[in-house]
C-alpha atoms as a PDB file:
ATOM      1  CA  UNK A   1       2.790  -2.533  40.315  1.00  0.00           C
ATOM      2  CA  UNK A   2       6.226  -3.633  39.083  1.00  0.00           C
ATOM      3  CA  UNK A   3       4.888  -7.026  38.143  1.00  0.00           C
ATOM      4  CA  UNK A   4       2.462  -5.680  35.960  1.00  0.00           C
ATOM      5  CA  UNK A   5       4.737  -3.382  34.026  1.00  0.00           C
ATOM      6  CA  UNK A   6       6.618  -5.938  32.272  1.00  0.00           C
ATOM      7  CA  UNK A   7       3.120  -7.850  30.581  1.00  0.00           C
ATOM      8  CA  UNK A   8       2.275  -4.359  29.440  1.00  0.00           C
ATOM      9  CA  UNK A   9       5.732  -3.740  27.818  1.00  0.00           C
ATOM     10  CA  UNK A  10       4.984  -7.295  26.319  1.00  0.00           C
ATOM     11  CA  UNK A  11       1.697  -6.135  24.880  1.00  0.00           C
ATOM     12  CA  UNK A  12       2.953  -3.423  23.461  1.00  0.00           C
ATOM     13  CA  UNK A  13       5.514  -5.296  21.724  1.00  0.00           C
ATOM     14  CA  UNK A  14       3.363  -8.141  20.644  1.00  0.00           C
ATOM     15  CA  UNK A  15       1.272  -5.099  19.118  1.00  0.00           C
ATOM     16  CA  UNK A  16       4.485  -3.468  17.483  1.00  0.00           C
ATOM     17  CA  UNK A  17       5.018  -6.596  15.971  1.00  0.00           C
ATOM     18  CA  UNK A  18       1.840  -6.941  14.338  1.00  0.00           C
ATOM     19  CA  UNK A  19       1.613  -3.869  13.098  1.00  0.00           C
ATOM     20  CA  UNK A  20       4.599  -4.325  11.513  1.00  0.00           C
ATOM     21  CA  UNK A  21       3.418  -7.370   9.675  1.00  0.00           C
ATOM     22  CA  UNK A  22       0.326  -5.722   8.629  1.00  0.00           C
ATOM     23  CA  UNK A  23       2.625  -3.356   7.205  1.00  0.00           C
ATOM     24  CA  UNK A  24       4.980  -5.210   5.559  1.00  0.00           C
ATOM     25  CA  UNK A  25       1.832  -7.567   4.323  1.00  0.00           C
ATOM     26  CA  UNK A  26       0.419  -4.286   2.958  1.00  0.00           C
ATOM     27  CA  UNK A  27       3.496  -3.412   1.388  1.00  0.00           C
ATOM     28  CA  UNK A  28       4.343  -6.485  -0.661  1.00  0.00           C
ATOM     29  CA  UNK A  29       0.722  -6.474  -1.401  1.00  0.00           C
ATOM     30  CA  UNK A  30       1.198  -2.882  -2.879  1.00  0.00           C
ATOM     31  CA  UNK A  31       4.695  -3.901  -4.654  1.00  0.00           C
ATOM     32  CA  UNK A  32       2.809  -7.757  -6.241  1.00  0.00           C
ATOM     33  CA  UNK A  33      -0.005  -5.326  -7.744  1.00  0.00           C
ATOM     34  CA  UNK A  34       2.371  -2.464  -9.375  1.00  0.00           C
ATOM     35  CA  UNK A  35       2.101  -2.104 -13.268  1.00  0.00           C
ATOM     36  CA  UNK A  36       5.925  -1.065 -14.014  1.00  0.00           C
ATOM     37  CA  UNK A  37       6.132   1.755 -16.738  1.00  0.00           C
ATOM     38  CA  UNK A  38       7.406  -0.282 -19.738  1.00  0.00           C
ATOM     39  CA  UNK A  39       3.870  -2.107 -19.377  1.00  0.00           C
ATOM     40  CA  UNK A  40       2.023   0.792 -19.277  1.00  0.00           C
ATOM     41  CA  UNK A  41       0.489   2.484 -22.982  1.00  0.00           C
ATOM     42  CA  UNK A  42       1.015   6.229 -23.670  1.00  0.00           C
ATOM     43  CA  UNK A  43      -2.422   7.824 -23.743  1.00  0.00           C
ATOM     44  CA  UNK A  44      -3.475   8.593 -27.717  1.00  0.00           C
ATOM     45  CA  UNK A  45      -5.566  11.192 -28.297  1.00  0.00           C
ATOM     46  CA  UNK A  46      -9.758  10.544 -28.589  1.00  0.00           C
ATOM     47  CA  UNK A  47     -10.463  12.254 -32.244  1.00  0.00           C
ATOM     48  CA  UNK A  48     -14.157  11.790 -31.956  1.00  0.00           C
ATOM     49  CA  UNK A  49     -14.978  14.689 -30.096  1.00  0.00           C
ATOM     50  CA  UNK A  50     -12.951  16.949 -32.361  1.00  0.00           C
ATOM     51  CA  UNK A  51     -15.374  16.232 -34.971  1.00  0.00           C
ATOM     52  CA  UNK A  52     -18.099  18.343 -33.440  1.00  0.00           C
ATOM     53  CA  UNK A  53     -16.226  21.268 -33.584  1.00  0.00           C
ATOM     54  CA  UNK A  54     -14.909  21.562 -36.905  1.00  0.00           C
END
């Protein structure tokens, strides 16, 4: 079974490996659709529902 040990450890790899693309795809994926914070608005306030309760 010693020749088959070696295509396994090959999978394996050849499944690392793609996982980590999918990961690092992921990732820059994640880091293309981030809003920084200096292009982000503060939240204002919504007045019109104060006016019921006045």
């Amino acid at each position: 079974m010693s020749s088959g040990e070696p295509a396994a450890c090959r999978g394996e790899q050849v499944e690392q490996a793609a996982r980590e693309a999918a990961k690092r795809r992921l990732l820059d994926q994640a880091e293309a659709d981030r809003v920084p914070v200096e292009e982000t608005t503060t939240a204002v306030p919504e007045r019109r529902w104060r006016r019921g309760q006045r």
